[in-house]
Protein backbone atom coordinates (compact mmCIF):
# COMPACT_ATOMS: atom_id res chain seq x y z
CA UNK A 1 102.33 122.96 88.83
CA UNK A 2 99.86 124.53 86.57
CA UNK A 3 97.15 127.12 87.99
CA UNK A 4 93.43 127.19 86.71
CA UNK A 5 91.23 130.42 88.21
CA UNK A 6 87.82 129.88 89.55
CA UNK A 7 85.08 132.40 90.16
CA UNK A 8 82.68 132.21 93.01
CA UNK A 9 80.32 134.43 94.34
CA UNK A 10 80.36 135.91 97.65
CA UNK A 11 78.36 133.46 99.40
CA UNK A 12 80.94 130.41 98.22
CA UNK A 13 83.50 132.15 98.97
CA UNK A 14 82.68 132.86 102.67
CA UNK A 15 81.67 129.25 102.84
CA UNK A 16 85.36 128.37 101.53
CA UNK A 17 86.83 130.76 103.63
CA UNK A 18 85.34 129.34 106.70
CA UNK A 19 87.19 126.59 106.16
CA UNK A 20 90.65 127.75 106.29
CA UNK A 21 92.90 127.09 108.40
CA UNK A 22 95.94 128.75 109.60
CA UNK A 23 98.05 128.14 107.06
CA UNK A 24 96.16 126.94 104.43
CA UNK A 25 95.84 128.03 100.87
CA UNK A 26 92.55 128.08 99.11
CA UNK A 27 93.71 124.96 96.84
CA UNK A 28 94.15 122.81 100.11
CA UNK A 29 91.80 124.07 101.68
CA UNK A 30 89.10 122.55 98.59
CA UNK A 31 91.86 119.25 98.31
CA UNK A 32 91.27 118.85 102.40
CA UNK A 33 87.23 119.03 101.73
CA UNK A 34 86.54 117.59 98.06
CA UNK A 35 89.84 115.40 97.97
CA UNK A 36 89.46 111.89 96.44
CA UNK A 37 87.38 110.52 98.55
CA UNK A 38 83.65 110.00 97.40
CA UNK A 39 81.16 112.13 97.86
CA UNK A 40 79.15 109.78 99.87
CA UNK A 41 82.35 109.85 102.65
CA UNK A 42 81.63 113.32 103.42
CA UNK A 43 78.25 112.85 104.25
CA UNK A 44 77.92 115.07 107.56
CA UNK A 45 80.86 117.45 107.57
CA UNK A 46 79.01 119.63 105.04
CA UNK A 47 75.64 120.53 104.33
CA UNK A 48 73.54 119.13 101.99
CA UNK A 49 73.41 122.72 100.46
CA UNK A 50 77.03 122.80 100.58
CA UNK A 51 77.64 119.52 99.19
CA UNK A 52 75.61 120.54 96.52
CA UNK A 53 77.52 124.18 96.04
CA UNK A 54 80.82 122.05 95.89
CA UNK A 55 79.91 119.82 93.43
CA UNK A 56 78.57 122.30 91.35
CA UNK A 57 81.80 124.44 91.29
CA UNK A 58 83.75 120.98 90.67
CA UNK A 59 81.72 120.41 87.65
CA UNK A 60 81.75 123.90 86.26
CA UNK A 61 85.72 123.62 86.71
CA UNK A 62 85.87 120.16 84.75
CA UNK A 63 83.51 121.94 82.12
CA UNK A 64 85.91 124.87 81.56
CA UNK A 65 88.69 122.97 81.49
CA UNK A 66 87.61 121.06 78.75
CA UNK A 67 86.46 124.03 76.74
């Protein structure tokens, strides 16, 4: 499986890091959260301010990785 690095700042990262479970990598820790659902389905278990952060750093991702 093929790796692509991120960067977040401090703040995103706690917010990620929250998240975790025992056990849980990073990667399924964002799969659990942003998986394929819409993002209308999440509505409630984050933040609007989160929801926002997330989708940001999805779109940033897709941006790079078609650079």
């Amino acid at each position: 499986m093929a790796e692509e690095t991120i960067s977040l700042d401090e703040e995103a990262y706690e917010r990620l890091k929250s998240h975790k479970r025992e056990g849980e990598s990073f990667s399924d820790v964002v799969k659990r959260i942003a998986g394929e659902r819409s993002w209308t389905e999440v509505a409630g278990i984050l933040s609007e301010e989160e929801a926002d952060e997330l989708e940001s750093l999805v779109e940033d991702g897709r941006s790079r990785s078609r650079d």
